[in-house]
Protein backbone atom coordinates (compact mmCIF):
# COMPACT_ATOMS: atom_id res chain seq x y z
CA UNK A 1 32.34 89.23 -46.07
CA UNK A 2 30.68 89.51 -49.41
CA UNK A 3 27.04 89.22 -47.80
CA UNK A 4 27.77 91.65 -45.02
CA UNK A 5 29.14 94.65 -47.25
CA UNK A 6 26.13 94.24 -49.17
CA UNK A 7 23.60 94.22 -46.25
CA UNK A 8 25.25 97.36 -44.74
CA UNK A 9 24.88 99.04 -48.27
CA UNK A 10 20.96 98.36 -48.04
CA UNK A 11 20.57 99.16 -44.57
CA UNK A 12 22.63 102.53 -45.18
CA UNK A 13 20.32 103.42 -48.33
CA UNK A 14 17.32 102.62 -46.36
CA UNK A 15 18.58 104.96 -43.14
CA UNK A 16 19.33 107.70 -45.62
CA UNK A 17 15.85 107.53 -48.00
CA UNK A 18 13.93 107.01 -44.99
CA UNK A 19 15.51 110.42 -42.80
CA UNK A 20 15.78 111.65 -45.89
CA UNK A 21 11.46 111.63 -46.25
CA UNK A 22 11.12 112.02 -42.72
CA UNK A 23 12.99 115.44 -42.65
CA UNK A 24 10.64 116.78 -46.07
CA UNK A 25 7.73 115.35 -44.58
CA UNK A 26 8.56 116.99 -40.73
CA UNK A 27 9.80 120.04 -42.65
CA UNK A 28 6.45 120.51 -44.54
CA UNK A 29 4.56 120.50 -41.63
CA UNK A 30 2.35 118.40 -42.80
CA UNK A 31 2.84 114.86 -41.50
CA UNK A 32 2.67 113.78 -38.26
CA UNK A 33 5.46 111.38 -37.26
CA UNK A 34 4.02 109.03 -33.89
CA UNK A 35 6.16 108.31 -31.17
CA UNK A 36 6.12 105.16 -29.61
CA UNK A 37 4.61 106.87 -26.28
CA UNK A 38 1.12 107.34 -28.31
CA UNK A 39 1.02 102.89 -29.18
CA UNK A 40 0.46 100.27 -29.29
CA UNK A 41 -0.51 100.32 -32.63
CA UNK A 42 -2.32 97.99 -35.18
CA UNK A 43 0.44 96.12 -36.53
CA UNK A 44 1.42 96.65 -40.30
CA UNK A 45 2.02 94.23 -43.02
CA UNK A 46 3.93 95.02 -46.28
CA UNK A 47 4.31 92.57 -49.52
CA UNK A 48 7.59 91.31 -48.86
CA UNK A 49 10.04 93.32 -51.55
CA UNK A 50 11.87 89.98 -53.43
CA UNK A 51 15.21 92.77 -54.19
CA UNK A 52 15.73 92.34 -50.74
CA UNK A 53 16.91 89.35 -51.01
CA UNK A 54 19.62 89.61 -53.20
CA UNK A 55 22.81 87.97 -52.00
CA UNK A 56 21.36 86.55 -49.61
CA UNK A 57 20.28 82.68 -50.44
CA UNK A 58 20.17 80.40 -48.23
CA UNK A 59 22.86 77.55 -48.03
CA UNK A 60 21.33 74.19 -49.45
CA UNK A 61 20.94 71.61 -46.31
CA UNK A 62 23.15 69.40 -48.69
CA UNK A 63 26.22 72.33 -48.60
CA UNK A 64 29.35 70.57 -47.13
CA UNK A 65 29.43 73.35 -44.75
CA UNK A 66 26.25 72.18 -42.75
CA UNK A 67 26.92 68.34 -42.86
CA UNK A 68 26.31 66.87 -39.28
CA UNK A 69 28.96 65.33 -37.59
CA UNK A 70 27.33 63.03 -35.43
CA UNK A 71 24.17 61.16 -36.33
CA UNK A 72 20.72 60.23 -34.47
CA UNK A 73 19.71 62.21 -31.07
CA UNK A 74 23.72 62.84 -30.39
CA UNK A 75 24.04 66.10 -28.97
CA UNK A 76 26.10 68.81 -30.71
CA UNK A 77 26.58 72.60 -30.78
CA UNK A 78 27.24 72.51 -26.84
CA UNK A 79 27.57 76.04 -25.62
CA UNK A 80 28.41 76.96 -22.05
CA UNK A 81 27.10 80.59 -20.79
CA UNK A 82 27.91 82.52 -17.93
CA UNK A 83 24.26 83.47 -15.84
CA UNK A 84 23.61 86.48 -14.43
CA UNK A 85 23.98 84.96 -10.51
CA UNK A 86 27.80 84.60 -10.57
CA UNK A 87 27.09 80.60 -8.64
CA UNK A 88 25.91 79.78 -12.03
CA UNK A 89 26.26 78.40 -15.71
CA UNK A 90 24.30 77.54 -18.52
CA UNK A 91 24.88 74.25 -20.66
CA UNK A 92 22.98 74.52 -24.23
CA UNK A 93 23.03 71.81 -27.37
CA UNK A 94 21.01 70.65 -29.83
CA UNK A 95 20.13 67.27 -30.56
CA UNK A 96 18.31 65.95 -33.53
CA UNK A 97 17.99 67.49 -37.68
CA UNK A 98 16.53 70.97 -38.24
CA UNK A 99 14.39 71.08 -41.70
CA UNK A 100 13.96 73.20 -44.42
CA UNK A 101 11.14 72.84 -47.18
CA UNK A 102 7.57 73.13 -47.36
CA UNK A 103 6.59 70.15 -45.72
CA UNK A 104 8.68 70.52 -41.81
CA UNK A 105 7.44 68.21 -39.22
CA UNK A 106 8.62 70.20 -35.93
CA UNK A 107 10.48 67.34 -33.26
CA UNK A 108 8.56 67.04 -30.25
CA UNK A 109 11.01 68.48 -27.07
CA UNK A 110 9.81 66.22 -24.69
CA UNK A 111 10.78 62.91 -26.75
CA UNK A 112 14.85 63.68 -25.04
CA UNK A 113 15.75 64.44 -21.72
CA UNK A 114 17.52 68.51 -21.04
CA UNK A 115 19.58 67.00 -18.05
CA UNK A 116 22.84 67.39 -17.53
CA UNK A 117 25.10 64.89 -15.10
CA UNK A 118 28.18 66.77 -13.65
CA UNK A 119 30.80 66.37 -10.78
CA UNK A 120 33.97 67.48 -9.52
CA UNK A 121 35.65 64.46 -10.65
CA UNK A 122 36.35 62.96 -14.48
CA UNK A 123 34.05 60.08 -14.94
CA UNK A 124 32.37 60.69 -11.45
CA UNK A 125 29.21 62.49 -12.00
CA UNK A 126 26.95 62.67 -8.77
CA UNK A 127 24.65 64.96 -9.45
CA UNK A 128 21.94 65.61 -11.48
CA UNK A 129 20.33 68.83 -13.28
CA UNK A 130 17.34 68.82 -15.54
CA UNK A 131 16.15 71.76 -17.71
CA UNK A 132 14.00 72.51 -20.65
CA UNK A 133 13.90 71.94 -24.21
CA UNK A 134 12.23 73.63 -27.12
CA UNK A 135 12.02 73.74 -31.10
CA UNK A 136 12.02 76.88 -33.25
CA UNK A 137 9.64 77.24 -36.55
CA UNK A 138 9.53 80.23 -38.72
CA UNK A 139 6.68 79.36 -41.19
CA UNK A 140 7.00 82.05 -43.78
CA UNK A 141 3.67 83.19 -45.82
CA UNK A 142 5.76 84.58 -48.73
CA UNK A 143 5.54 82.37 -51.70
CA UNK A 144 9.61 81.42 -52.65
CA UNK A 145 10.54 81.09 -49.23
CA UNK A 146 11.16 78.00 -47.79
CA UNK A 147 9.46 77.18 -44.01
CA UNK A 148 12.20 76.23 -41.20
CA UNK A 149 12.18 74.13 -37.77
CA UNK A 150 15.18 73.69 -35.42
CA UNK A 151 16.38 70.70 -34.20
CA UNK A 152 15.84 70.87 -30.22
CA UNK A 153 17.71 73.68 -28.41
CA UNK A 154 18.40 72.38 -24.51
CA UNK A 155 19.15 74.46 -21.60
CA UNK A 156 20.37 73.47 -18.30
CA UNK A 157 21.06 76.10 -15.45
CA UNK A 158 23.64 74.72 -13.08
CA UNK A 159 24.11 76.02 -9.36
């Protein structure tokens, strides 16, 4: 609750300094402001501003609130989601560690199966569904910041 009230402090300072220069610049008449109707543009890149992160730290992998509960390739975080064809469902979960540190060695996706054995029956499962699998990385170039790779995120559409 801390973190949020916070965040929505910066992000209203920022919404009010930025219209605030927008509407002296505009006013002026001097400064064009583009639309995005006249991109794409060159992208943009900023040194990363370290205030931002205030309050913000990441939890250590160690913190008792992120301790696995099941160990190996076992799948966790299973999350069903309604598709837009009302026939079907999506089954999600993650199986193996995400990393954080400098040195993350991604998991390879295709080293587990996505499939998913269901039925109308407890116990009796008679049919089949495979899916896909991939991992997420977020290799940061700011110097401080630690890189990140998931552990592998399943889905499986069943009809």
């Amino acid at each position: 609750m801390k973190y949020d009230n916070q965040w929505r402090h910066y992000l209203m300072m920022l919404l009010v300094i930025s219209s605030a220069a927008a509407a002296s610049e505009v006013g002026s008449g001097n400064v064009h402001i583009p639309t995005t109707l006249e991109g794409p543009f060159e992208p943009v890149t900023r040194r990363f501003d370290p205030a931002l992160r205030r309050g913000s730290d990441d939890l250590p992998m160690d913190h008792p609130r992120l301790k696995k509960k099941v160990t190996g390739m076992t799948p966790e975080q299973v999350a069903l989601a309604l598709s837009a064809a009302p026939t079907s469902v999506w089954v999600s979960w993650i199986t193996g560690d995400a990393q954080i540190g400098s040195d993350v060695k991604p998991l390879d996706p295709s080293s587990v199966a996505s499939e998913v054995w269901y039925g109308k029956a407890s116990g009796n499962y008679t049919s089949t569904q495979k899916g896909v699998a991939a991992v997420y990385d977020q290799l940061y170039p700011f110097e401080g910041l630690q890189n990140y790779t998931s552990g592998i995120i399943h889905h499986v559409k069943l009809e």
